[in-house]
Protein backbone atom coordinates (compact mmCIF):
# COMPACT_ATOMS: atom_id res chain seq x y z
CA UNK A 1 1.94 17.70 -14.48
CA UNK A 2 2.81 15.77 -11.63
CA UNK A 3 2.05 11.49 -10.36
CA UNK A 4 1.00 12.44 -6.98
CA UNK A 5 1.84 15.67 -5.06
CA UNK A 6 0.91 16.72 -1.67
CA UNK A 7 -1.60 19.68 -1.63
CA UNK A 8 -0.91 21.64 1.68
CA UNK A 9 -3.62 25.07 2.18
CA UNK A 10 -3.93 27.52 4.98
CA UNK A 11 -5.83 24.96 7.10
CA UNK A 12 -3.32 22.28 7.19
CA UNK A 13 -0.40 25.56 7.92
CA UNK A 14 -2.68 26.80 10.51
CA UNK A 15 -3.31 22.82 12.08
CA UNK A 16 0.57 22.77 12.12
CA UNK A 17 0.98 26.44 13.26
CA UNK A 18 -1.24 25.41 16.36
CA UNK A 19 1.08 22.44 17.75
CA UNK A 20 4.26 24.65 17.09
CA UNK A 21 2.94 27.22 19.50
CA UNK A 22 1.99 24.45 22.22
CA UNK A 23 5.49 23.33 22.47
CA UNK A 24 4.39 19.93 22.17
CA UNK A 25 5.90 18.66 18.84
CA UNK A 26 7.64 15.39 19.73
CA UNK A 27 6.15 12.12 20.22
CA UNK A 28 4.44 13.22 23.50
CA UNK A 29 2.01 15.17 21.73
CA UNK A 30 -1.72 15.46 22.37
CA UNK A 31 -2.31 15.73 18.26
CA UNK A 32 -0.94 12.34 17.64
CA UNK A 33 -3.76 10.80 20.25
CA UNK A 34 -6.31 13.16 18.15
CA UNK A 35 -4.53 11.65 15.17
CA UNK A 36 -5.33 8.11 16.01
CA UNK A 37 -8.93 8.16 16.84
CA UNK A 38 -9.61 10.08 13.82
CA UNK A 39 -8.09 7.35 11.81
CA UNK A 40 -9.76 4.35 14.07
CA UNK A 41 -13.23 6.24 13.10
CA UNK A 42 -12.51 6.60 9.45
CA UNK A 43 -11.37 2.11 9.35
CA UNK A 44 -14.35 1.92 12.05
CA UNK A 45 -11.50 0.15 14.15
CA UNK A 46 -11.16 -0.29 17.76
CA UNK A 47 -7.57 0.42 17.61
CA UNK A 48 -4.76 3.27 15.64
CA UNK A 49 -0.82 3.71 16.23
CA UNK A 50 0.76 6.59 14.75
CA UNK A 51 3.53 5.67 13.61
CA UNK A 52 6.84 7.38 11.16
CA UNK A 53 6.03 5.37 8.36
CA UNK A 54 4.20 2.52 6.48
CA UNK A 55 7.14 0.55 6.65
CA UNK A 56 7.63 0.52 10.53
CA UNK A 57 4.02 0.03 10.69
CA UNK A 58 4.45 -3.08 8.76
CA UNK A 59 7.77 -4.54 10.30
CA UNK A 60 5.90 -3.78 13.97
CA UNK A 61 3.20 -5.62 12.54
CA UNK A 62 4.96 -8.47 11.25
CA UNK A 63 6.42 -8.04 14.63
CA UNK A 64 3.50 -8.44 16.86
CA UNK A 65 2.10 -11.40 14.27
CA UNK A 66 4.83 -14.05 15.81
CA UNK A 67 7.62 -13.62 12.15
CA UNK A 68 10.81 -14.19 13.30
CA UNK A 69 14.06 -16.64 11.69
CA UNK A 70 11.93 -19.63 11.84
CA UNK A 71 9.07 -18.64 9.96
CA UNK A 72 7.96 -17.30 6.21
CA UNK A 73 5.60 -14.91 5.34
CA UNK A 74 3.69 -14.91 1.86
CA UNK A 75 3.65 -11.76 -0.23
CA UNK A 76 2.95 -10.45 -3.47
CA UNK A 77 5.24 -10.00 -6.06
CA UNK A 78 4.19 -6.42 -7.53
CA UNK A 79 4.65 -4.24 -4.25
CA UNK A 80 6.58 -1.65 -3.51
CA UNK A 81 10.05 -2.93 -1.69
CA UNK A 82 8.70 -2.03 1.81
CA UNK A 83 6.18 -4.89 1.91
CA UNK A 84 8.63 -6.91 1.70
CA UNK A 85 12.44 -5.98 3.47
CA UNK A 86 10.64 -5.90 7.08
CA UNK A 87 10.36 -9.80 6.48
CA UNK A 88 14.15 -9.82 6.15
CA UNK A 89 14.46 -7.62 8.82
CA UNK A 90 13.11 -10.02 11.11
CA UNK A 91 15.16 -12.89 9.72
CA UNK A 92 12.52 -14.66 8.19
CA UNK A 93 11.81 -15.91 4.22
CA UNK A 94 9.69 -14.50 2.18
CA UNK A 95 7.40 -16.93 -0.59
CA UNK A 96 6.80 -14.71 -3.58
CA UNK A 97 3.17 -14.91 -5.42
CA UNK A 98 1.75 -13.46 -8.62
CA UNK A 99 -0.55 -10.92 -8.87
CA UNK A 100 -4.21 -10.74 -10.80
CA UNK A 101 -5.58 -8.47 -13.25
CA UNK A 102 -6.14 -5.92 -10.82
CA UNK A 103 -2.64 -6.22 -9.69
CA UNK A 104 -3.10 -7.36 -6.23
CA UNK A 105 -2.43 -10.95 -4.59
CA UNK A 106 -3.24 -13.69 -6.64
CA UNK A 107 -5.79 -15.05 -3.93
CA UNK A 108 -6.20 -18.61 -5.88
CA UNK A 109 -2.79 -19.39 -6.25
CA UNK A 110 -2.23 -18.49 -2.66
CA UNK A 111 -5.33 -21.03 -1.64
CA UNK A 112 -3.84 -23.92 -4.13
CA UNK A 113 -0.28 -23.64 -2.76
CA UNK A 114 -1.98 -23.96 0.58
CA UNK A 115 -3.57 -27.10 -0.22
CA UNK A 116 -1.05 -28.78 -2.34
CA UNK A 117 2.27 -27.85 -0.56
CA UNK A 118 2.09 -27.43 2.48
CA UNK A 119 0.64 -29.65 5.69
CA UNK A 120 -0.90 -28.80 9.13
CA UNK A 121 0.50 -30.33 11.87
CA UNK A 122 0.62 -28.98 15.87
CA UNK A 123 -1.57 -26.42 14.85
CA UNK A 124 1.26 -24.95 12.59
CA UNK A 125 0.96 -24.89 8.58
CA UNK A 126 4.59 -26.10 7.24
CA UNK A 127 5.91 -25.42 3.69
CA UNK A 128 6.86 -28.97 2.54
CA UNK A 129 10.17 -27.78 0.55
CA UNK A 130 11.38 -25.84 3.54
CA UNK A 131 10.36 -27.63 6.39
CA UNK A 132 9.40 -24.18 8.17
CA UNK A 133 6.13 -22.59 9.36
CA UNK A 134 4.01 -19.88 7.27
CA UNK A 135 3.34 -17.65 9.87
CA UNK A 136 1.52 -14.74 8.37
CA UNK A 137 0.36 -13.71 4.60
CA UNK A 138 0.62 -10.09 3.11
CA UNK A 139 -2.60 -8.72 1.54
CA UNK A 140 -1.78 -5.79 -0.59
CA UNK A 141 -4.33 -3.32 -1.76
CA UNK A 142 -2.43 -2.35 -4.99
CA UNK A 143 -3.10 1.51 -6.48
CA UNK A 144 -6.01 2.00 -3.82
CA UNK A 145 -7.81 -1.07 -5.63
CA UNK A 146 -9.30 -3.53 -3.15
CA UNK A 147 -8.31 -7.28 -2.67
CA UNK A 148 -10.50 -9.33 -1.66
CA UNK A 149 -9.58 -11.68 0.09
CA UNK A 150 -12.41 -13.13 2.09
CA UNK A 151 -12.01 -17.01 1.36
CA UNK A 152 -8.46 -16.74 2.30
CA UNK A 153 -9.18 -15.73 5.60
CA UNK A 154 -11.38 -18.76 6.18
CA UNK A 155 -8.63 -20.89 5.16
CA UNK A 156 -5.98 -18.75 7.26
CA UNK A 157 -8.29 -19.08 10.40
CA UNK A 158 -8.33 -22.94 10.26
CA UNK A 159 -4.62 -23.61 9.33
CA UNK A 160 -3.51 -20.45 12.35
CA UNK A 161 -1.99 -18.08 9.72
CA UNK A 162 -2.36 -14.25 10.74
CA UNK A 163 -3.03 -12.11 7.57
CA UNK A 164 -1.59 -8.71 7.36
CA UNK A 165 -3.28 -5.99 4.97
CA UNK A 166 -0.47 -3.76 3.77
CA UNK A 167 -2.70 -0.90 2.81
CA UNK A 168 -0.50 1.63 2.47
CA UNK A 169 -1.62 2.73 -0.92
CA UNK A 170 -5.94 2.26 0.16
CA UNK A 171 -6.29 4.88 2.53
CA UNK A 172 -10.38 5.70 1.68
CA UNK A 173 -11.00 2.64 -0.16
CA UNK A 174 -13.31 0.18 1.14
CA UNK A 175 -13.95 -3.82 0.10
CA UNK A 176 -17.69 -4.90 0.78
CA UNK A 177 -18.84 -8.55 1.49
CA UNK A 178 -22.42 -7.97 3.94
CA UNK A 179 -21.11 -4.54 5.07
CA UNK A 180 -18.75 -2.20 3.59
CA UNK A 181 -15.09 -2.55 5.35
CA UNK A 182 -12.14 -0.46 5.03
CA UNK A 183 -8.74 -1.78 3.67
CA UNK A 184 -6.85 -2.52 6.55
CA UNK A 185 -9.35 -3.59 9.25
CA UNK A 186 -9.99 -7.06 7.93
CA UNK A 187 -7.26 -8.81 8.63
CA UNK A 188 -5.40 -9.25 12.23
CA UNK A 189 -3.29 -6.01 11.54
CA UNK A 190 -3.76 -3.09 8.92
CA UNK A 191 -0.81 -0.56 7.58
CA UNK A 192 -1.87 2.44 6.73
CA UNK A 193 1.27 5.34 4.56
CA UNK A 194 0.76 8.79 4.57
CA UNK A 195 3.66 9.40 2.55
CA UNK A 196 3.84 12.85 0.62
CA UNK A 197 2.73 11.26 -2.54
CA UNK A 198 0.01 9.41 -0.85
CA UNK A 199 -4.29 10.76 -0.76
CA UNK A 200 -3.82 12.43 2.15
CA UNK A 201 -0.10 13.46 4.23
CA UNK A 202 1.35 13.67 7.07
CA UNK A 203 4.61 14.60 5.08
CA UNK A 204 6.10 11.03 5.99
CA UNK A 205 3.61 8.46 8.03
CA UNK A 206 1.91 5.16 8.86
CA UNK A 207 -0.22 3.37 11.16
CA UNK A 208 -1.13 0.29 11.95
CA UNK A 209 -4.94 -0.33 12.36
CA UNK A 210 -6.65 -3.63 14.87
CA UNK A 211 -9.39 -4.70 16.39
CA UNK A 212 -6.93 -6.45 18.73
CA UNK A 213 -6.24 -4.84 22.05
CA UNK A 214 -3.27 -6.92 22.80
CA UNK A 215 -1.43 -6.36 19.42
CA UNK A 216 -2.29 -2.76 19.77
CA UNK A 217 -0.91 -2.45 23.04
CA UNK A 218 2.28 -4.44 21.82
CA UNK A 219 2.44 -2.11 19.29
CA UNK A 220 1.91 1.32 21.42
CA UNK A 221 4.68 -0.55 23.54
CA UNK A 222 7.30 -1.19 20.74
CA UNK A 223 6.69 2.08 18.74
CA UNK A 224 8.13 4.08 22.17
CA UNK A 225 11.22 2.16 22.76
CA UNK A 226 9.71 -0.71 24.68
CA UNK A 227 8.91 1.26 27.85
CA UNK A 228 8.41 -0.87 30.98
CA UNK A 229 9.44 1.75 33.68
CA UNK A 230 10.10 5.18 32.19
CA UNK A 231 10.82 6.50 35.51
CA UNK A 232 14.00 4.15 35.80
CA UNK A 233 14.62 4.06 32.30
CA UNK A 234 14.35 0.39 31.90
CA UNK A 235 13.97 -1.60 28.32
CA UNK A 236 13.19 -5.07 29.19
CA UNK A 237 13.25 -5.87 25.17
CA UNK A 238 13.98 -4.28 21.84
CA UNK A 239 12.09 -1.71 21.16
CA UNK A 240 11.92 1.30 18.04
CA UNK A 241 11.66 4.88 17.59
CA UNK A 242 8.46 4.75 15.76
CA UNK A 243 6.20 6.86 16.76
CA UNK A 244 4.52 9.72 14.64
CA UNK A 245 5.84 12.78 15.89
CA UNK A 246 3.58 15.93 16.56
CA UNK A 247 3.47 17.92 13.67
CA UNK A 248 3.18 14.89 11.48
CA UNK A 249 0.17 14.23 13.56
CA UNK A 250 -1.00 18.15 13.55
CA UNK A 251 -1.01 17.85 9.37
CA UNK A 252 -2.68 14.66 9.06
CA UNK A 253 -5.80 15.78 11.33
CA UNK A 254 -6.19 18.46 8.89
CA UNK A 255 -5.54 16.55 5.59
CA UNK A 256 -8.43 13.85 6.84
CA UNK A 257 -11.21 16.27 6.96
CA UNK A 258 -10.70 16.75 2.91
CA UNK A 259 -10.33 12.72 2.17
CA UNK A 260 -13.64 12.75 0.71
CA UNK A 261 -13.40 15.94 -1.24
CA UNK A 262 -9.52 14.70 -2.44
CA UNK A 263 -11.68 11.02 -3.31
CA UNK A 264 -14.43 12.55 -5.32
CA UNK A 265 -11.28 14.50 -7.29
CA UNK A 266 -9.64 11.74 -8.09
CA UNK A 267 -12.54 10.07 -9.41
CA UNK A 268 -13.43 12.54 -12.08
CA UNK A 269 -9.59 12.46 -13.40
CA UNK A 270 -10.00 8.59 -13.88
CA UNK A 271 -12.91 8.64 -15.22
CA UNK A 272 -11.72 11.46 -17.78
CA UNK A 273 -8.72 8.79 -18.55
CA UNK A 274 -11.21 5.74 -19.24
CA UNK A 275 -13.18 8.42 -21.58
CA UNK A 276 -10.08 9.12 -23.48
CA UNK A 277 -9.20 5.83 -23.97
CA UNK A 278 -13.20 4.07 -24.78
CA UNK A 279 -12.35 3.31 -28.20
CA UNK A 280 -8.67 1.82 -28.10
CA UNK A 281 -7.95 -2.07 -28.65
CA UNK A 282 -4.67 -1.22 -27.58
CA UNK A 283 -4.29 1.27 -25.01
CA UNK A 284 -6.19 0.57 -21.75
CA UNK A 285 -6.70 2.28 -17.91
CA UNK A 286 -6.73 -0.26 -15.32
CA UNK A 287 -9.97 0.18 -14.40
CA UNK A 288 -11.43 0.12 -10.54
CA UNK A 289 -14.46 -2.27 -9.45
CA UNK A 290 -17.41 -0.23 -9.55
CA UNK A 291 -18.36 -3.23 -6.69
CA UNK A 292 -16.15 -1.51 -4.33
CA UNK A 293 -15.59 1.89 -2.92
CA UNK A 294 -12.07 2.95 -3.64
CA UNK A 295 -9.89 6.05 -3.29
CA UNK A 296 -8.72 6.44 -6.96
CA UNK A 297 -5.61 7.33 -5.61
CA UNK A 298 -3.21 6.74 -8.92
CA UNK A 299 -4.11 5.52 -12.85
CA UNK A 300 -2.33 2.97 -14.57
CA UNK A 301 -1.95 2.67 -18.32
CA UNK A 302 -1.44 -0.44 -19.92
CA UNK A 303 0.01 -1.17 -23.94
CA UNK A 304 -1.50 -4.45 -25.13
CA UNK A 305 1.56 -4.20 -28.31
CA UNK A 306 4.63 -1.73 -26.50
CA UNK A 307 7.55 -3.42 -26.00
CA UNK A 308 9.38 -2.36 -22.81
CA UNK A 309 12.10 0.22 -24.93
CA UNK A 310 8.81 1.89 -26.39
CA UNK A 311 7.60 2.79 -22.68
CA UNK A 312 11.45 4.10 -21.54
CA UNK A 313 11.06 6.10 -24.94
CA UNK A 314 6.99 7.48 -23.88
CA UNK A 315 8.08 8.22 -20.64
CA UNK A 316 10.86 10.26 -21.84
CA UNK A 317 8.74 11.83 -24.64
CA UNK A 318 5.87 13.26 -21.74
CA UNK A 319 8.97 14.05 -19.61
CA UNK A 320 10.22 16.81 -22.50
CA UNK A 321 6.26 17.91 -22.05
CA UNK A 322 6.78 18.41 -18.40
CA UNK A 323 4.42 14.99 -17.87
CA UNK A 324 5.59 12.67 -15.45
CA UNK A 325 5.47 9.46 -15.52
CA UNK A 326 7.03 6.22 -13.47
CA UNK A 327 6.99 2.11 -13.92
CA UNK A 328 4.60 0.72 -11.80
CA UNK A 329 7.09 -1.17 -9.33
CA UNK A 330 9.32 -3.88 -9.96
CA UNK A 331 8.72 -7.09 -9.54
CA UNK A 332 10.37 -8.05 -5.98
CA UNK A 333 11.64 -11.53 -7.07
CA UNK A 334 13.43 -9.62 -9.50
CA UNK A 335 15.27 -7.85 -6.80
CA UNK A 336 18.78 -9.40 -6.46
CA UNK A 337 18.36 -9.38 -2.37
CA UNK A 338 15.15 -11.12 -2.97
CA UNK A 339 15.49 -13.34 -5.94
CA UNK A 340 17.45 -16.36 -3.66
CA UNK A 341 13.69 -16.95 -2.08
CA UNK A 342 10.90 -18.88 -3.30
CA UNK A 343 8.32 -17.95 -5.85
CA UNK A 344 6.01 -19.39 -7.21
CA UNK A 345 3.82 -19.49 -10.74
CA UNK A 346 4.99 -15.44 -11.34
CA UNK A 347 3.86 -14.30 -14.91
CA UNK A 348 1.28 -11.29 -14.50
CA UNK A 349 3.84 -9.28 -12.39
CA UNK A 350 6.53 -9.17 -14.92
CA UNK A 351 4.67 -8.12 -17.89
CA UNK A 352 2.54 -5.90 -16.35
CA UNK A 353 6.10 -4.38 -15.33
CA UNK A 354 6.73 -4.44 -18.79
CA UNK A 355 3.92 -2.72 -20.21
CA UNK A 356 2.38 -0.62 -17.33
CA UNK A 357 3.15 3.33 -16.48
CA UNK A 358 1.81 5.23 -13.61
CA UNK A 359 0.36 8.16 -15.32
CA UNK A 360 -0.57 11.96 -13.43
CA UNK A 361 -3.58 11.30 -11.01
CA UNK A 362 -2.91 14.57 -8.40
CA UNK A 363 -5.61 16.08 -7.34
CA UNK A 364 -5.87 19.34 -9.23
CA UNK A 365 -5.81 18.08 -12.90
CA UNK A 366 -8.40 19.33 -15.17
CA UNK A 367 -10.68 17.92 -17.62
CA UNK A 368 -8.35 19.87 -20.65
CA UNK A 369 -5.20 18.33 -18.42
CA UNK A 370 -5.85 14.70 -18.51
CA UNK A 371 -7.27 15.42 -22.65
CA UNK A 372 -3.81 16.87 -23.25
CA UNK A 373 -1.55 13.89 -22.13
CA UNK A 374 -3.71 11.43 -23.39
CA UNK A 375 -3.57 13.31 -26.44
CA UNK A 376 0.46 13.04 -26.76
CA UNK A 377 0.38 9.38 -25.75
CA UNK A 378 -1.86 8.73 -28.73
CA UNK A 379 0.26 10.46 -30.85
CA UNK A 380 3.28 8.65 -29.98
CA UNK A 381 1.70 5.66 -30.14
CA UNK A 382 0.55 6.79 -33.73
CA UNK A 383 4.72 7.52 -34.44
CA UNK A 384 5.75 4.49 -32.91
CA UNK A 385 3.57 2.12 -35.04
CA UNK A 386 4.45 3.85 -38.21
CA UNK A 387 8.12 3.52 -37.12
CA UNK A 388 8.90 6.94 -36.72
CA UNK A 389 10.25 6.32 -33.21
């Protein structure tokens, strides 16, 4: 039983099959333009780039947002590595935050430091130990789970700091405040990952979602090499290979008409996992806000009493059952190109690292499926604690 696989039927081959046979399969391709309204409908955004992954959608986003040397860019520490090395890329600094019980930005913390350490002056908010301008702050919608982050963006409108959702895990999940709104379209700039192991595929993928028509058309600009006469060939700037190509785009089109059916799949495994787990002091599935509509895309277990060599030793133990199971991500401030750069207040993100495993959540597991791992994680747990193991 697998974390996350892609599920790829006869109506995705045939959606692919149709684009080989029209020749068009690069980045020129009429499916990618198909591609992008689709997803602007789904967000209810004005604007969609297709691009090659979440991670160029969030370094052209970061990009677009003003980041460069002289700036730094607030993040969460319990992300995947790709929220984060497109802020080095640039040449800026990253400021490192902790992470709530959900596992997404630690909003407060983020509002304090705001107040406390930094100042506004020539309509530019300066961190007061570096001397240099917070430019734009990373939302992260962690697991699929929404973060809401609606007072921040008060704040961030009055002190000029851009907020960028990285979303790339909350494709179909929604946060509501009057109106339902979907992950991504909140802020000034959404990424969007349609990675293989994501809800729905484009085999590798991203976008970046705006109700801005000038970032989007920086964007469209950037993504296709920076453009200004194509005719003459002539690149007036740096621009990237970005773009989504064809068949990428050809898959995805098909893989969005079953987002709903893949959500309402999903769903039933976690709640199947919560079921299973009711009755334990001990063992505990992060749960999703019932306030919010969310995409269930992976479950995470959680040991109130496991020290870190008993979750290497139940990983391996579901691994001989042909289970698999990963760590939720490291902690980036524990990476050693990351760890030079501020942080600050981090304690949730390390010992949920510590205590946390992704558990299967693909689409096709069964009722008797979900009973049967839970079933050998309580009886290693049961081992473990009579020091068997």
């Amino acid at each position: 039983m697998k974390l996350s696989i892609p599920h790829i039927d006869i109506q995705d081959i045939k959606s692919i099959d149709k684009v080989l046979k029209s020749g068009w399969i690069s980045t020129s391709s009429k499916s990618i333009n198909i591609f992008e309204k689709k997803i602007s409908n789904l967000c209810e955004t004005k604007y969609s780039v297709a691009l090659n992954s979440g991670t160029s959608a969030i370094h052209l986003g970061l990009k677009i947002l003003g980041v460069d040397k002289n700036t730094e860019v607030i993040v969460p520490s319990l992300t995947f590595i790709a929220t984060v090395n497109p802020i080095i890329y640039l040449g800026a600094k990253p400021i490192i935050f902790d992470v709530d019980e959900n596992h997404n930005l630690k909003i407060q913390d983020v509002i304090n430091f705001l107040k406390k350490n930094t100042i506004f002056k020539n309509k530019k908010t300066i961190n007061k130990k570096t001397n240099k301008t917070i430019k734009v702050i990373i939302v992260t919608h962690m697991w699929g789970r929404s973060c809401n982050f609606y007072n921040l963006k008060k704040i961030c409108k009055k002190r000029n700091i851009s907020i960028l959702e990285d979303a790339a895990e909350a494709v179909g999940s929604y946060i509501k405040k009057v109106k339902y709104q979907h992950c991504g379209s909140i802020g000034d700039i959404g990424c969007l990952s349609f990675n293989a192991n994501k809800i729905i595929t484009t085999g590798s993928g991203g976008a970046i979602i705006t109700n801005n028509r000038t970032f989007y058309e920086k964007a469209q600009f950037l993504a296709n090499q920076a453009k200004n006469d194509s005719f003459n060939y002539i690149h007036n700037e740096c621009g990237y290979n970005y773009k989504m190509n064809g068949i990428s785009a050809a898959l995805g089109i098909s893989q969005l008409t079953k987002l709903k059916k893949k959500i309402n799949l999903r769903k039933k495994i976690h709640q199947r996992y919560l079921f299973n787990f009711k009755n334990s002091k001990n063992i505990k599935i992060l749960p999703y806000d019932p306030k919010y509509r969310t995409n269930y895309w992976i479950n995470i277990i959680f040991f109130k009493n496991f020290s870190l060599k008993k979750i290497y030793n139940l990983s391996l133990f579901l691994l001989k059952k042909k289970i698999e199971t990963r760590r939720i991500w490291r902690p980036v401030h524990l990476q050693n190109h990351i760890k030079r750069f501020q942080n600050f207040k981090i304690v949730n993100a390390e010992k949920f690292y510590n205590s946390c495993l992704c558990l299967p959540s693909e689409d096709n597991l069964s009722n008797s499926d979900v009973d049967k791992i839970c079933n050998y994680i309580k009886k290693f747990y049961e081992i473990s604690n009579n020091n068997k193991l």
